[in-house]
Protein backbone atom coordinates (compact mmCIF):
# COMPACT_ATOMS: atom_id res chain seq x y z
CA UNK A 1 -26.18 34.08 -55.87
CA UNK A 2 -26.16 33.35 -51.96
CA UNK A 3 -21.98 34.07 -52.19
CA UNK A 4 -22.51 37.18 -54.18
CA UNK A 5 -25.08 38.19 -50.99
CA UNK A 6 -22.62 37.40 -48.84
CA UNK A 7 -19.85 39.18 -50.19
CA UNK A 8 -21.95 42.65 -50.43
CA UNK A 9 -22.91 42.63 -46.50
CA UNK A 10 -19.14 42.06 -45.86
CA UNK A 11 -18.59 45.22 -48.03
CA UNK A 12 -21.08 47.27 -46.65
CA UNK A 13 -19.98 45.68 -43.38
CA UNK A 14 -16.40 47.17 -44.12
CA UNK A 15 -17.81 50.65 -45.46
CA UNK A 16 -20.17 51.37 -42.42
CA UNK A 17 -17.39 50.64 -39.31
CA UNK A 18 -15.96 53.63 -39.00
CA UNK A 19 -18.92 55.21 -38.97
CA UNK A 20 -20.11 52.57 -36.19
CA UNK A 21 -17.33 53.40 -33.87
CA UNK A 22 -17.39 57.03 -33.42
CA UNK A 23 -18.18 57.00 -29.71
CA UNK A 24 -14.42 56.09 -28.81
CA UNK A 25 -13.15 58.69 -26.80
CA UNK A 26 -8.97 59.34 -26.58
CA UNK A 27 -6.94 60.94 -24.42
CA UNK A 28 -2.92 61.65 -25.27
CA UNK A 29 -0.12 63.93 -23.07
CA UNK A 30 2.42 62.29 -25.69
CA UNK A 31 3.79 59.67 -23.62
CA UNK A 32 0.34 58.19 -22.14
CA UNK A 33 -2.52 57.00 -24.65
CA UNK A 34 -6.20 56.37 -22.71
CA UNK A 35 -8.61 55.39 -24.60
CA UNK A 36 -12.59 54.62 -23.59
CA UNK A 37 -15.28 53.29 -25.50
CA UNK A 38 -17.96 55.65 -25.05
CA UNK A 39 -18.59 59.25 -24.71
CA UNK A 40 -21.26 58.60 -22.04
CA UNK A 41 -22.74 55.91 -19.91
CA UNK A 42 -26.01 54.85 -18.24
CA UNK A 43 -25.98 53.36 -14.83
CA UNK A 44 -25.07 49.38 -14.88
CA UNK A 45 -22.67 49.73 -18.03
CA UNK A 46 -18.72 48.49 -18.09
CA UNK A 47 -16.47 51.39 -18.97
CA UNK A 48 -13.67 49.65 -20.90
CA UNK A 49 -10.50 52.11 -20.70
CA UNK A 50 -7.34 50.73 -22.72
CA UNK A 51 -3.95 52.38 -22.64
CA UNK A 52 -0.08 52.41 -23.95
CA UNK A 53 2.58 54.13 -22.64
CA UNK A 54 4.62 55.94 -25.38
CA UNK A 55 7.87 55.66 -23.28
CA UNK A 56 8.49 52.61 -21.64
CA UNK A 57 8.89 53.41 -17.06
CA UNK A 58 8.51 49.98 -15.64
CA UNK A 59 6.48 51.57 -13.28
CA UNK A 60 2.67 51.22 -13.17
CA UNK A 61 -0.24 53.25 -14.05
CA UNK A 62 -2.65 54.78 -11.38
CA UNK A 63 -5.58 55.80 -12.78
CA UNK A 64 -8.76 57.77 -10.27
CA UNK A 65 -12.69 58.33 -11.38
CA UNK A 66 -13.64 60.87 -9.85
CA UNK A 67 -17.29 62.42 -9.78
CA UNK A 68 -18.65 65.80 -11.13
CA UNK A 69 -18.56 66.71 -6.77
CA UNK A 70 -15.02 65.92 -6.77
CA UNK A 71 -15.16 62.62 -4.95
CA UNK A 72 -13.22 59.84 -5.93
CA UNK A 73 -15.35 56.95 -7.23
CA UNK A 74 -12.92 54.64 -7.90
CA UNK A 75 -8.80 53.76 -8.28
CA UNK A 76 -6.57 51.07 -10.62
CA UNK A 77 -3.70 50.41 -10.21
CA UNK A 78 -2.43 48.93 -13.87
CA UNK A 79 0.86 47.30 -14.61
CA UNK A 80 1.41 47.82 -18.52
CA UNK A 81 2.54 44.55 -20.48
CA UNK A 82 5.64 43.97 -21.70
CA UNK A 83 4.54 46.37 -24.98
CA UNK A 84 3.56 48.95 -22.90
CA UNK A 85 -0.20 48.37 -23.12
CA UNK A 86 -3.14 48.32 -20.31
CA UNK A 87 -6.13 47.91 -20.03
CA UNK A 88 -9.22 47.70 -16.78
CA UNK A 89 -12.86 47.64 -16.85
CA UNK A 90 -14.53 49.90 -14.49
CA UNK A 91 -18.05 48.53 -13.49
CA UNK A 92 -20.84 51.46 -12.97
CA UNK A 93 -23.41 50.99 -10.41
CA UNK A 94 -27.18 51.84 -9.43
CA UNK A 95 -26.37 54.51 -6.64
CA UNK A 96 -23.28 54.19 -4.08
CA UNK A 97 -20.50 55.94 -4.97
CA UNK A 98 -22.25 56.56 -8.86
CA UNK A 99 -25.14 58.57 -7.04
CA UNK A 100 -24.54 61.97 -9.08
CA UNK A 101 -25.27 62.44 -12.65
CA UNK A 102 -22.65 64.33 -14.90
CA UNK A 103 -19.36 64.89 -16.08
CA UNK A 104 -16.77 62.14 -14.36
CA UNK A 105 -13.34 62.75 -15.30
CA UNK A 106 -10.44 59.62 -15.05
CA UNK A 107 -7.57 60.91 -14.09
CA UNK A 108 -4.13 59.18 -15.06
CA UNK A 109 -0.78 59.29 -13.79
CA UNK A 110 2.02 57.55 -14.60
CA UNK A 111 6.25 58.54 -14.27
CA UNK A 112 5.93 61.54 -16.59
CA UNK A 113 3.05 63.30 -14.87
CA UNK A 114 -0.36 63.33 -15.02
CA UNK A 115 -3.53 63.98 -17.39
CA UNK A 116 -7.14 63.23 -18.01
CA UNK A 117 -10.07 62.49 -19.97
CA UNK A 118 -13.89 62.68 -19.51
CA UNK A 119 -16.98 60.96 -20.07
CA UNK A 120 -20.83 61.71 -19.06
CA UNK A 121 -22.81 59.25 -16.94
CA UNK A 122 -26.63 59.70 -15.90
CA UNK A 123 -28.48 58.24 -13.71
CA UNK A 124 -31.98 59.16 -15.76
CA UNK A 125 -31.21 55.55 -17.99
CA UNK A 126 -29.83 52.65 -16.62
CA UNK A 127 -28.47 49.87 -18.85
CA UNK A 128 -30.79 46.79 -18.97
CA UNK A 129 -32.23 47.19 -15.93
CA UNK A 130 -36.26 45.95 -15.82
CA UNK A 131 -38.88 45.94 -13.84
CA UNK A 132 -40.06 42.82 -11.69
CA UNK A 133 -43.11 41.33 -13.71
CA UNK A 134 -45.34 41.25 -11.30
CA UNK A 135 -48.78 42.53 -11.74
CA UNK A 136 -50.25 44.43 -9.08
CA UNK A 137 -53.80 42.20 -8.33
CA UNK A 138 -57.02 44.05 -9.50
CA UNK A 139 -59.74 45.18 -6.44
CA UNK A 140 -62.53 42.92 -6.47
């Protein structure tokens, strides 16, 4: 009985992943694939970006976040493995250069040119950020 259990999570598991990882956002000029895993992001969260070139360089990938003002947030400089793949983490932040709420766009370029993808970020929700716990004292 507690295998057959088993065995239907692990289906339903298996039926309900796709539908679990819709979020994943991909970016392709045909000889650069980006990928992120989110559509949008709340202050504090890691943007994980992964990445293959189609058509092996030997020469590294720059990629640029840049803010819905136009300033440049961040740069990565990524050397692919030897099959072509990449990948960096970009850490968000509480204010600094992540002040502005909006559309940020990572821009890549590699030996073939250049492209670039998008993603939202808003400073309205921050990711597991509390509040202190302490209790303002009562007037006596």
């Amino acid at each position: 009985m507690k295998l057959r259990r088993l065995w239907l999570v692990a289906f339903a598991a298996l039926l309900l992943t796709p539908f679990m990882a819709v979020n994943e956002v991909s970016a392709d000029d045909g000889n650069l694939v980006i990928t992120i895993n989110k559509e949008s992001y709340a202050a504090g969260e890691i943007i994980s970006v992964t990445g293959h070139l189609q058509t092996a360089t030997g020469t590294d990938v720059i990629l640029q976040v840049i803010s819905p003002i136009g300033n440049m947030v961040s740069m990565y400089q990524v050397t692919p493995d030897s099959e072509d793949n990449f990948s960096v983490e970009i850490v968000t932040e509480i204010g600094g250069q992540w002040k502005e709420s909006g559309t940020y766009i990572i821009k890549a370029f590699h030996y073939y040119g250049e492209f670039q993808t998008q993603f939202d970020y808003g400073l309205t929700m921050s990711a597991q950020v509390k509040p202190s716990n302490t209790e303002a004292a009562e007037p006596t």
